[in-house]
N, C-alpha and C. Protein backbone atom coordinates (compact mmCIF):
# COMPACT_ATOMS: atom_id res chain seq x y z
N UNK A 1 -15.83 -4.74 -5.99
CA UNK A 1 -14.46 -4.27 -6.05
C UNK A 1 -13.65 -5.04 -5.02
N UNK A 2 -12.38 -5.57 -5.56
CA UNK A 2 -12.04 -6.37 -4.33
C UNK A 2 -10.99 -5.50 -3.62
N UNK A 3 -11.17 -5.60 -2.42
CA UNK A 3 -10.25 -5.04 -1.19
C UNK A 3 -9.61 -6.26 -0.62
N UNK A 4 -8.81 -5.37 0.34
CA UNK A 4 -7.79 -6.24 1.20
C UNK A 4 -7.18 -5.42 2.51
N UNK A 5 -7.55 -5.72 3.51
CA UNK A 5 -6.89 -4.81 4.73
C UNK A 5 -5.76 -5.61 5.78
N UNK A 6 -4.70 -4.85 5.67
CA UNK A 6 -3.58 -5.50 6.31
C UNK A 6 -2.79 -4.57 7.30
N UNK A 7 -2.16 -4.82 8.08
CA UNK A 7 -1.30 -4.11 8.70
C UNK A 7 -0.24 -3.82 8.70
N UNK A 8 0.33 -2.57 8.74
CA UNK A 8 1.94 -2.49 7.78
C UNK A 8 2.84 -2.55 9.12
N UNK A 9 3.61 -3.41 8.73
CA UNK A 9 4.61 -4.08 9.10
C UNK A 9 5.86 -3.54 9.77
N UNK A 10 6.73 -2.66 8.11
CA UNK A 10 7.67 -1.31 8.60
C UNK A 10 7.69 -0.60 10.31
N UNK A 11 9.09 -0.65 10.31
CA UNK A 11 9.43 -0.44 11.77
C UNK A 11 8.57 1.27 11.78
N UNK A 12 9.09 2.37 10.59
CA UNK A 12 8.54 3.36 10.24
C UNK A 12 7.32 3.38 9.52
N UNK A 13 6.49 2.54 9.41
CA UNK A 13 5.50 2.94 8.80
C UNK A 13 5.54 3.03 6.93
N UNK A 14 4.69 3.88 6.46
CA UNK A 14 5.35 3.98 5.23
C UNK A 14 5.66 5.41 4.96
N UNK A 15 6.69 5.20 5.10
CA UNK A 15 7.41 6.64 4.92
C UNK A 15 8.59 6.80 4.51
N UNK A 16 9.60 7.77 3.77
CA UNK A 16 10.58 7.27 2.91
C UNK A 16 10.75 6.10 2.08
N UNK A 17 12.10 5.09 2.08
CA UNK A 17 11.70 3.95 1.51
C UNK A 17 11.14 2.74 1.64
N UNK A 18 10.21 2.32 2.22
CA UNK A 18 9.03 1.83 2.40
C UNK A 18 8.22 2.12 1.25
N UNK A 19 7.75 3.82 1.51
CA UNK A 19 6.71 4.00 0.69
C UNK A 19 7.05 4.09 -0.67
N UNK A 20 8.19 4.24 -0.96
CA UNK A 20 8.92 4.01 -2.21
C UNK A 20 9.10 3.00 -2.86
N UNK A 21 9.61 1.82 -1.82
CA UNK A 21 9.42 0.48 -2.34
C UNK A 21 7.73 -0.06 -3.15
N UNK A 22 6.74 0.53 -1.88
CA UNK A 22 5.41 0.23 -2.23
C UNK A 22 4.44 0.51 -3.14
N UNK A 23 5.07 2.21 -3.52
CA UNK A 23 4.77 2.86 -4.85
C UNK A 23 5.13 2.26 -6.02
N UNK A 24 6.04 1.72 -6.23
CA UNK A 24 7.06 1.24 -7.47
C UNK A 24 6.22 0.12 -8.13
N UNK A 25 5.59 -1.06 -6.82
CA UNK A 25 5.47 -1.85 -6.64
C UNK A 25 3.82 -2.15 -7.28
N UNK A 26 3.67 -0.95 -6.53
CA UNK A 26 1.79 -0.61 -6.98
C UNK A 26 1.50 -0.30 -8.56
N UNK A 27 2.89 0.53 -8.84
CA UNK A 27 2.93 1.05 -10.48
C UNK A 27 2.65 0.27 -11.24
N UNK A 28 2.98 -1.19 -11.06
CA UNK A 28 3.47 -2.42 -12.07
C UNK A 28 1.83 -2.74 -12.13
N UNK A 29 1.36 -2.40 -10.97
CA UNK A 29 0.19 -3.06 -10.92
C UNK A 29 -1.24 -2.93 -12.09
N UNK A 30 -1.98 -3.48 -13.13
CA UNK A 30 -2.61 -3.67 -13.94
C UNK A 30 -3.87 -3.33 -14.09
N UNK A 31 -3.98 -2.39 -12.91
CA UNK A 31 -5.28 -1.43 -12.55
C UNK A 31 -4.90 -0.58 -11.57
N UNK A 32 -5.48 0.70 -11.88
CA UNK A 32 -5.33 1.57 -10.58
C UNK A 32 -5.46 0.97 -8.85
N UNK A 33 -4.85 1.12 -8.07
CA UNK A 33 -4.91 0.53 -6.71
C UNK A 33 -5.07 1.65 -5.40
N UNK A 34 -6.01 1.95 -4.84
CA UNK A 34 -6.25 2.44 -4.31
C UNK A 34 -5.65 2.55 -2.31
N UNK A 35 -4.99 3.35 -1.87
CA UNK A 35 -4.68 2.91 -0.20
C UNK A 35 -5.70 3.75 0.65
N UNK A 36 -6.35 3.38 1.41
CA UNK A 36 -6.62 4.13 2.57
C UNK A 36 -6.27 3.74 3.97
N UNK A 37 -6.49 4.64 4.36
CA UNK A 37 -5.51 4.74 5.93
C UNK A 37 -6.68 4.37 6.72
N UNK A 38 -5.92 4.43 8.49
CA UNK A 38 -7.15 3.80 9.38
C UNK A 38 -8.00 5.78 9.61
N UNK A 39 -7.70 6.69 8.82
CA UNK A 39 -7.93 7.56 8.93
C UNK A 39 -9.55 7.99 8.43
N UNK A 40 -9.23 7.47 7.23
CA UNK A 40 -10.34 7.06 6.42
C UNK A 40 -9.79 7.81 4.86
N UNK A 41 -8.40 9.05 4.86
CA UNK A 41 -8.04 9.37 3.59
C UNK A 41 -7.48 8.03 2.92
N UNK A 42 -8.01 8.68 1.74
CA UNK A 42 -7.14 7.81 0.57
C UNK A 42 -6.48 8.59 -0.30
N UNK A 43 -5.77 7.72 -1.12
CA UNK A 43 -4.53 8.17 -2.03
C UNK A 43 -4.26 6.93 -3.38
N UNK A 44 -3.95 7.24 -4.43
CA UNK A 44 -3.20 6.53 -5.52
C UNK A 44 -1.84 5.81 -4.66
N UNK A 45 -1.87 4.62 -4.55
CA UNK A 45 -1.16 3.42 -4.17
C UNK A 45 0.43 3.71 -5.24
N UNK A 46 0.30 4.27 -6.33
CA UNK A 46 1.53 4.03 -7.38
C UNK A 46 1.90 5.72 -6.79
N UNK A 47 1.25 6.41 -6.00
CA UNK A 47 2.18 7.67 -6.11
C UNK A 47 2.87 7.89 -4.53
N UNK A 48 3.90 8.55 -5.05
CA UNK A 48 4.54 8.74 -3.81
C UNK A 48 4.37 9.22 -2.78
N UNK A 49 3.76 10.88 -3.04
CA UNK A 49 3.85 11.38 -2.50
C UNK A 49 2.32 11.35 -1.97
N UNK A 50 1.47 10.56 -2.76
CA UNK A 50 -0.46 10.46 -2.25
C UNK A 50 0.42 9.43 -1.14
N UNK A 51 1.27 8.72 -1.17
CA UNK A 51 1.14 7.54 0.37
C UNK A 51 1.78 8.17 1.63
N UNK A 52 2.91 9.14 1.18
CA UNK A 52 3.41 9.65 1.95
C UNK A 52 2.73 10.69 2.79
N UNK A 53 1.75 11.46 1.68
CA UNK A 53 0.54 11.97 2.71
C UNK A 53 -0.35 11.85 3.60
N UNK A 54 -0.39 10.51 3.56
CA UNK A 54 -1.51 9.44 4.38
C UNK A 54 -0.58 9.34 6.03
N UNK A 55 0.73 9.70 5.97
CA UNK A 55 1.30 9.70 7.15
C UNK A 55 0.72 8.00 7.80
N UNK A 56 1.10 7.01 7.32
CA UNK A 56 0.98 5.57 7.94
C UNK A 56 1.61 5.08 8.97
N UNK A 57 1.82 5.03 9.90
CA UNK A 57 2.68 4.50 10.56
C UNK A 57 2.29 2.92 11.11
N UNK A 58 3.84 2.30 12.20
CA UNK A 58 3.71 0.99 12.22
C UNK A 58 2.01 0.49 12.48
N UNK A 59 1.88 -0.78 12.54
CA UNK A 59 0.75 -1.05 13.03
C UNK A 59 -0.47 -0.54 12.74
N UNK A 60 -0.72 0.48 11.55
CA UNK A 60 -1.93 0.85 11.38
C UNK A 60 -2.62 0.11 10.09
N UNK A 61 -3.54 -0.48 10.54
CA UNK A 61 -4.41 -1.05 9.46
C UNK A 61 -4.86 -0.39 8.49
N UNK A 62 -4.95 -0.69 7.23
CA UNK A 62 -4.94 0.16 5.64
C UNK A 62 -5.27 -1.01 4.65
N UNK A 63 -6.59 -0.49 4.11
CA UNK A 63 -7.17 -1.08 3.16
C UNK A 63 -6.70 -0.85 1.90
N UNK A 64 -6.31 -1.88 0.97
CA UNK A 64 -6.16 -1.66 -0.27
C UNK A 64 -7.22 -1.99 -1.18
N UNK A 65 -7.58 -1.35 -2.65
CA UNK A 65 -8.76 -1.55 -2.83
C UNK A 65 -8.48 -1.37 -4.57
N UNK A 66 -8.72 -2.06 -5.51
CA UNK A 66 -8.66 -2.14 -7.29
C UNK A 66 -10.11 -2.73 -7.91
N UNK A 67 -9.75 -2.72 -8.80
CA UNK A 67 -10.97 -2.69 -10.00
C UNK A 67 -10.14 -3.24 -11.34
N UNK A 68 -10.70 -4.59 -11.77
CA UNK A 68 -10.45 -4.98 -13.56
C UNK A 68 -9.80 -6.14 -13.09
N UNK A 69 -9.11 -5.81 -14.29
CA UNK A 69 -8.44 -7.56 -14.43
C UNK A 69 -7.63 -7.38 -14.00
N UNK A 70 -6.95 -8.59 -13.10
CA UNK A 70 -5.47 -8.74 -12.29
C UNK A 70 -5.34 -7.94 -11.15
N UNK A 71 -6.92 -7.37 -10.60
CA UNK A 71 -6.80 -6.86 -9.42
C UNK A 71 -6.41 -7.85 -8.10
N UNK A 72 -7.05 -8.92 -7.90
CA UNK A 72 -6.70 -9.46 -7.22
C UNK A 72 -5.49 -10.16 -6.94
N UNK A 73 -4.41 -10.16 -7.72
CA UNK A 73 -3.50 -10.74 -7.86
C UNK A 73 -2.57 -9.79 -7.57
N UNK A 74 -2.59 -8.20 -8.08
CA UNK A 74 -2.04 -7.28 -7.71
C UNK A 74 -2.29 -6.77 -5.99
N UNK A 75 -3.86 -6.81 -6.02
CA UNK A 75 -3.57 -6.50 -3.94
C UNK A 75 -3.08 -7.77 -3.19
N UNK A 76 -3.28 -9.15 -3.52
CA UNK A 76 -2.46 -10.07 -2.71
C UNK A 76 -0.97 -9.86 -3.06
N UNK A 77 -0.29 -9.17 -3.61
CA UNK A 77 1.26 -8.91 -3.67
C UNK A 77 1.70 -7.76 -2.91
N UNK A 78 0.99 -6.77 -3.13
CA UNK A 78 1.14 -5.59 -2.33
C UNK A 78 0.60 -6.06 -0.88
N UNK A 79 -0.63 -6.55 -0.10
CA UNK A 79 -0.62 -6.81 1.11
C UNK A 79 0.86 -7.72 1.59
N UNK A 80 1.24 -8.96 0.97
CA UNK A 80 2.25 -9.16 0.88
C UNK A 80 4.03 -8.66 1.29
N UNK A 81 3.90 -7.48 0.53
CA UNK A 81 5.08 -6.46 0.31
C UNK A 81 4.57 -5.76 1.95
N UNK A 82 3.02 -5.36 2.40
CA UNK A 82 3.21 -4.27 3.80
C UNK A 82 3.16 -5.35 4.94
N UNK A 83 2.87 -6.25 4.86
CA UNK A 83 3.26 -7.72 5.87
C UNK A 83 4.64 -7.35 5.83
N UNK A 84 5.68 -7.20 5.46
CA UNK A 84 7.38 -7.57 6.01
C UNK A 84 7.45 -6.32 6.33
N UNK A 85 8.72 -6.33 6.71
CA UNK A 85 9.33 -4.75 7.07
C UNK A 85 10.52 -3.95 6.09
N UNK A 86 10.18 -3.56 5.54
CA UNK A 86 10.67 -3.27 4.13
C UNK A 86 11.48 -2.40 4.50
N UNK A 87 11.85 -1.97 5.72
CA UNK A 87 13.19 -1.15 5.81
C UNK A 87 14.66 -2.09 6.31
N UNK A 88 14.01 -3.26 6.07
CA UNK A 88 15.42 -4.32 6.21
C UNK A 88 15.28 -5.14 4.99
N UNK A 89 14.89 -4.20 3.73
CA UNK A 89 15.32 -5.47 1.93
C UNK A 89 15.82 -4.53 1.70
């Protein structure tokens, strides 16, 4: 299963629109996508309110993790998207 662990970027973390941006983003995505926190919970990457539960904030490392076709192409976009700070697009 391929993963990807990055550090989110957001001045806030992902919370409000951040995690909104990131949900939207995950939706498009062509297999389920999985987030976990440096917590160790996880959550559905396309839902809002599973990321917003994860309570992420700046600087915390979070694995993303899919399965099938176009997984990998989908977590290098989303690591991508939590690399910037998405409360200044």
């Amino acid at each position: 299963m391929p993963q990807r662990t990055v550090v989110v970027a957001s001045g806030v973390g992902l919370h409000a629109r951040p995690a909104a941006l990131f949900s939207q983003e995950a939706a498009k995505a062509p297999a389920a996508v999985v987030l976990t926190a440096a917590s160790g919970r996880s959550a559905n990457a396309a839902s809002i309110l599973g990321v917003l539960s994860l309570g992420i904030d700046h600087g915390e490392r979070v694995t993303l993790s899919s399965e099938g076709e176009g997984a990998d192409a989908a977590l290098d976009a989303l690591v991508a998207m939590l690399q910037r700070d998405l409360d200044l697009e």
